[in-house]
Every structure is written in structure tokens, then in C-alpha cells.
Protein backbone atom coordinates (compact mmCIF):
# COMPACT_ATOMS: atom_id res chain seq x y z
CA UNK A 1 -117.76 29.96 -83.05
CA UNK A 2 -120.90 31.76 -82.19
CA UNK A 3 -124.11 32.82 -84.44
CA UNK A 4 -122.12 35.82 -85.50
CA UNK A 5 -119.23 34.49 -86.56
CA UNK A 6 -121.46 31.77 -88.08
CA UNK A 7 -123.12 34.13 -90.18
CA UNK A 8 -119.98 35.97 -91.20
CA UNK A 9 -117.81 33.15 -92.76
CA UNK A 10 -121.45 32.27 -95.00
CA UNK A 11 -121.83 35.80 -96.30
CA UNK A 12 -118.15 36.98 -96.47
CA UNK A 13 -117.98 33.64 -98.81
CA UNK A 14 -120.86 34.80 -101.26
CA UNK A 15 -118.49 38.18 -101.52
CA UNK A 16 -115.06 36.12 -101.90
CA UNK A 17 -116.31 33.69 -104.55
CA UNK A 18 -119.37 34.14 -107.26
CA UNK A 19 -120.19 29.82 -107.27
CA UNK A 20 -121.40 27.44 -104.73
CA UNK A 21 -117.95 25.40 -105.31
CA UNK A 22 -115.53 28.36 -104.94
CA UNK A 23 -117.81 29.56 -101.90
CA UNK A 24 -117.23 25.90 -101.05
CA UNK A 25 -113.46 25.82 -101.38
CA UNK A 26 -113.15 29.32 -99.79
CA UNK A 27 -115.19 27.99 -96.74
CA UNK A 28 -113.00 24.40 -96.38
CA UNK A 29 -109.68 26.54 -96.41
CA UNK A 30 -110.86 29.69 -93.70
CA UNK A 31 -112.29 26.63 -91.13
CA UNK A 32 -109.17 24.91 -91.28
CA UNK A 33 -107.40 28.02 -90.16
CA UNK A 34 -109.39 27.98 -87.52
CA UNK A 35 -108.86 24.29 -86.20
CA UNK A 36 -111.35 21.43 -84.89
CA UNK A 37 -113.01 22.87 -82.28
CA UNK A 38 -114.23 25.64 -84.16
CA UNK A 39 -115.10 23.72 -87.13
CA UNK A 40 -117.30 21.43 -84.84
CA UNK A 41 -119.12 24.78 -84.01
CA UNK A 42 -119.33 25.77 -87.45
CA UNK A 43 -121.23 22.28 -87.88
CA UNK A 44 -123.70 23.01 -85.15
CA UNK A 45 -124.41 26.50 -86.25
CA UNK A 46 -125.32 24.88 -89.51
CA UNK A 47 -127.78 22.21 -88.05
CA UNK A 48 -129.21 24.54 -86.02
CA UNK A 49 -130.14 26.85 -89.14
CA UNK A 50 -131.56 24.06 -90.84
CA UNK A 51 -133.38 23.41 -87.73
CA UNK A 52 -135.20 26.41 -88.02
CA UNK A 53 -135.94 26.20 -91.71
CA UNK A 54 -137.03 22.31 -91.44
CA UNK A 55 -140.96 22.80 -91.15
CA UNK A 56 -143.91 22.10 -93.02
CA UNK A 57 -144.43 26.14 -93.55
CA UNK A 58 -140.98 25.85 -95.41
CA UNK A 59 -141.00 22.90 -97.45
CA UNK A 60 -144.02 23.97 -98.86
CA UNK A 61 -142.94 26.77 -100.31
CA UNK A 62 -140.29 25.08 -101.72
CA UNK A 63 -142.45 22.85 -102.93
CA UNK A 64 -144.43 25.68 -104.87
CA UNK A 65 -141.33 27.09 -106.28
CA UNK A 66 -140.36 23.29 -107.80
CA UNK A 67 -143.65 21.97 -108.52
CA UNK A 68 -142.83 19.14 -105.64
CA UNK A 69 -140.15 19.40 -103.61
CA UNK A 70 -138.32 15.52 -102.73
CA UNK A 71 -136.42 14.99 -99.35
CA UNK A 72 -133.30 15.70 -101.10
CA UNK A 73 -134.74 18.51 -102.80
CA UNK A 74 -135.65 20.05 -99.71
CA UNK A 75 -132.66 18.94 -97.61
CA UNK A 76 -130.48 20.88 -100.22
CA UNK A 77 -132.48 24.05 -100.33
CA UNK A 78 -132.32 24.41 -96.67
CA UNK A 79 -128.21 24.94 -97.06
CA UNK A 80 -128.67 27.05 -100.28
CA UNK A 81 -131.16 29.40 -98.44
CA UNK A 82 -128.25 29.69 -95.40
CA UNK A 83 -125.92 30.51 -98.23
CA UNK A 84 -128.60 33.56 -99.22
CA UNK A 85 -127.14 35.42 -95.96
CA UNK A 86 -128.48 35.66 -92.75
CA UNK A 87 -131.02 38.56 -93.92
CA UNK A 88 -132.92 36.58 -96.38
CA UNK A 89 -132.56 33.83 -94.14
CA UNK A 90 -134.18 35.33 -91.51
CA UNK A 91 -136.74 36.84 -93.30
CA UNK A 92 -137.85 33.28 -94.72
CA UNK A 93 -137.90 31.26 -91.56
CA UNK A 94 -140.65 33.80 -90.37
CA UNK A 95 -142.23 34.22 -93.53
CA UNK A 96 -141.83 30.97 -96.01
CA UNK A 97 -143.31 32.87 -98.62
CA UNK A 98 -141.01 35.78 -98.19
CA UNK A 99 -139.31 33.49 -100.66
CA UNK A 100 -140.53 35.11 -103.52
CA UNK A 101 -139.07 38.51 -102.88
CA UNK A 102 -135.48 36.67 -103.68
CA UNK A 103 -133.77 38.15 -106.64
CA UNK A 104 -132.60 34.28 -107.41
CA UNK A 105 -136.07 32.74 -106.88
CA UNK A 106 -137.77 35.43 -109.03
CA UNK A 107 -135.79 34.58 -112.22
CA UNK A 108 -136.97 31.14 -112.11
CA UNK A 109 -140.33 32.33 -112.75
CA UNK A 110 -142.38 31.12 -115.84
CA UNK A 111 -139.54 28.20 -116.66
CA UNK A 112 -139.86 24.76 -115.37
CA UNK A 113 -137.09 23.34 -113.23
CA UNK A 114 -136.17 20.94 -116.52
CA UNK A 115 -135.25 24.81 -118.03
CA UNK A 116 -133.11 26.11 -115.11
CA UNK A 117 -129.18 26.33 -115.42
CA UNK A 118 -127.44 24.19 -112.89
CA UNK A 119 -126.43 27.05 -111.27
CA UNK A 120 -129.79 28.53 -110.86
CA UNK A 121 -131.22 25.76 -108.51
CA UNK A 122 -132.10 26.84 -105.51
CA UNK A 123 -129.70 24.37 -103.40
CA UNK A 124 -126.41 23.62 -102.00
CA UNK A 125 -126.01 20.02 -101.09
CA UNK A 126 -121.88 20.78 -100.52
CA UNK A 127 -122.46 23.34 -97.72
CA UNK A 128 -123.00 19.72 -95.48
CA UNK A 129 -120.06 18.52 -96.14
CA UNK A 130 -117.60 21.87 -95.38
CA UNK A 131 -117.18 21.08 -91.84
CA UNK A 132 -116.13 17.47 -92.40
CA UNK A 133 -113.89 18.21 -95.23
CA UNK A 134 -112.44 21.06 -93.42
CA UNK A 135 -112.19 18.91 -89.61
CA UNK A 136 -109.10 17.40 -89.12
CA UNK A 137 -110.20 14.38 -87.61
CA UNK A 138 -113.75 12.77 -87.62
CA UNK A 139 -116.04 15.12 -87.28
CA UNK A 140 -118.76 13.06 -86.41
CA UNK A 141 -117.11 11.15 -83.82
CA UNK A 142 -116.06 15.20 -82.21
CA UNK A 143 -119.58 15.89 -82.60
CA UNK A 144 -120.58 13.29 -80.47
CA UNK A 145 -118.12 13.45 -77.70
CA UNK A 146 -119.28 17.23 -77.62
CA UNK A 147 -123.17 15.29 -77.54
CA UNK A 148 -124.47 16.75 -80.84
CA UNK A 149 -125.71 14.33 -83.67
CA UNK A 150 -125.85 15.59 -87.34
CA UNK A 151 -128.65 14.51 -89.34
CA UNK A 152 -128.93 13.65 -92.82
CA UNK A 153 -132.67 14.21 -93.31
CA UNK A 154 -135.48 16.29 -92.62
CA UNK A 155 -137.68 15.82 -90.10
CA UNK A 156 -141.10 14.46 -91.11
CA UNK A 157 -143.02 17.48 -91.52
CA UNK A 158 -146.92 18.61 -89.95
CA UNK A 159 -148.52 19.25 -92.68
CA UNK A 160 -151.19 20.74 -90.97
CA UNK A 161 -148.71 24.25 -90.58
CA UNK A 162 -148.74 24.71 -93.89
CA UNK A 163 -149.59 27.99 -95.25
CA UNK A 164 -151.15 30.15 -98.79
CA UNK A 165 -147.99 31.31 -100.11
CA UNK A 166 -149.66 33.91 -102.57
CA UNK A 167 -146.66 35.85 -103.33
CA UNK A 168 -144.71 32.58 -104.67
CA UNK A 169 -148.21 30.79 -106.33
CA UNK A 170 -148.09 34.57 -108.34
CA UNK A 171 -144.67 33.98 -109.54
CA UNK A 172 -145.11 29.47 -110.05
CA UNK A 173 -149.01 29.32 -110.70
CA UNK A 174 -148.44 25.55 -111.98
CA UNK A 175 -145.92 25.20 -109.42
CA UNK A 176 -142.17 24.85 -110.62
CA UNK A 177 -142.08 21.29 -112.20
């Protein structure tokens, strides 16, 4: 599976199912049609995504939008952002405060995250855990004979690439905690 096709099983889900579960469940069931190999790809595609996204620049505006953005916090965003589409996707990992021009991050705007639904946080924790529930053997074990290694963390960011982020301090002046 290449970038394209990537991109086009993450957006056709948002259009087949309206949650992160269904999305979820829709994902699992069109990998499997697709067999191991292409899972395995699928699973790259998504770490190298992340890859992109896991950066000082980034986390930072996360951690504007949440008032302090955790690990976790910030390992789950990264998979809900990919699940925004390539476009917005694209636009953030140049631009981390791009973020604010998201429909999804703008309603979150004057609440605290103790006020947002469940299904208004801005992650996706599951989206990790498609490939291997979709592989039909042990996906990290394929991964490795193929010579790629998941991770389960972000990488320790530089702090010192950190940016303003004006657009999302307009929107989270006290940050979002």
C-alpha cells in the first residue's frame, strides 16, 4: 500500500462511518480484505505520519489547545489528526498552529477539556491498534522481518523548535485545561 492508498482508506472511513469506533471497525474489516502484506504497509504508512507530526512545533500546539498536553495525550492526537484527512494533515505538519483553523478544534474553544464530550477530544488512541487487529498473524513480528519497528511513544521532543501559535492562544488564552 502506498501514501495514496494510505490516505484513501483514512478519509473514505470518516465518509463510511460518523465515530472513531465505526471508522475503527470499518478500517479492521477493508485491511483484512486486503491481507498481511498490505496491512503491514498500512502500519508503516501510519508510523511514518506520526513521524512527521512527532515534533516539538506540534506538541506544543497541542499543548495550547489542552492546557498541557501528557505523552499519551499527545501520542493519541497524533492518530486523531491522521484521521482529520490528509488535507488538514498536511496543512498542520507545516504549520502546527494551522490547528486552529479546524472546524473540531474551534468548538472546543472557551470550555476546558473537563467540559468536552468524549467524542470531542481531539484523539484516537484505536487508530494504533487497526493494523494489528486487522493482521492475520503477528504483526509485529511481520514488521520486523520486513525491518520496521513500531513505537509506542513519542520521541523526546527539542523544545527549542517550538513556536507562537497566535491563532490557537486566540481561541485557548488560558490554554485548554
Amino acid at each position: 500500500m502506498d501514501v495514496e492508498g494510505f490516505w484513501a482508506l483514512i478519509e473514505r472511513s470518516g465518509r463510511e462511518r460518523d465515530t472513531l469506533d465505526g471508522r475503527e471497525q470499518w478500517l479492521i474489516g477493508e485491511l483484512r480484505k486486503l491481507g498481511g502484506t498490505q496491512i503491514e504497509d498500512f502500519a508503516i504508512r501510519l508510523q511514518e505520519c506520526r513521524d512527521r507530526v512527532d515534533n516539538a512545533a506540534t506538541w506544543a500546539a497541542v499543548d495550547v489547545v489542552y492546557g498541557g498536553a501528557s505523552t499519551d495525550t499527545f501520542w493519541y492526537f497524533q492518530c486523531w489528526l491522521i484521521g482529520q484527512g490528509r488535507e488538514a494533515f498536511e496543512e498542520i505538519a507545516a504549520v502546527p498552529d494551522a490547528l486552529a483553523g479546524l472546524p473540531s478544534i474551534r468548538r472546543l474553544a472557551g470550555r476546558t477539556f473537563h467540559d468536552w464530550a468524549e467524542e470531542e477530544w481531539p484523539w484516537w488512541e484505536s487508530l494504533v491498534y487497526v493494523p494489528g487487529q486487522a493482521h492475520p498473524g503477528d504483526l509485529e513480528k511481520a514488521l520486523a522481518a520486513r525491518g520496521f519497528q513500531t513505537r509506542s511513544d513519542p520521541f523526546p521532543p527539542d523544545w527549542s523548535q517550538i513556536g507562537e501559535y497566535p491563532a490557537l492562544r486566540e481561541l485557548f488564552p488560558a490554554g485548554g485545561g
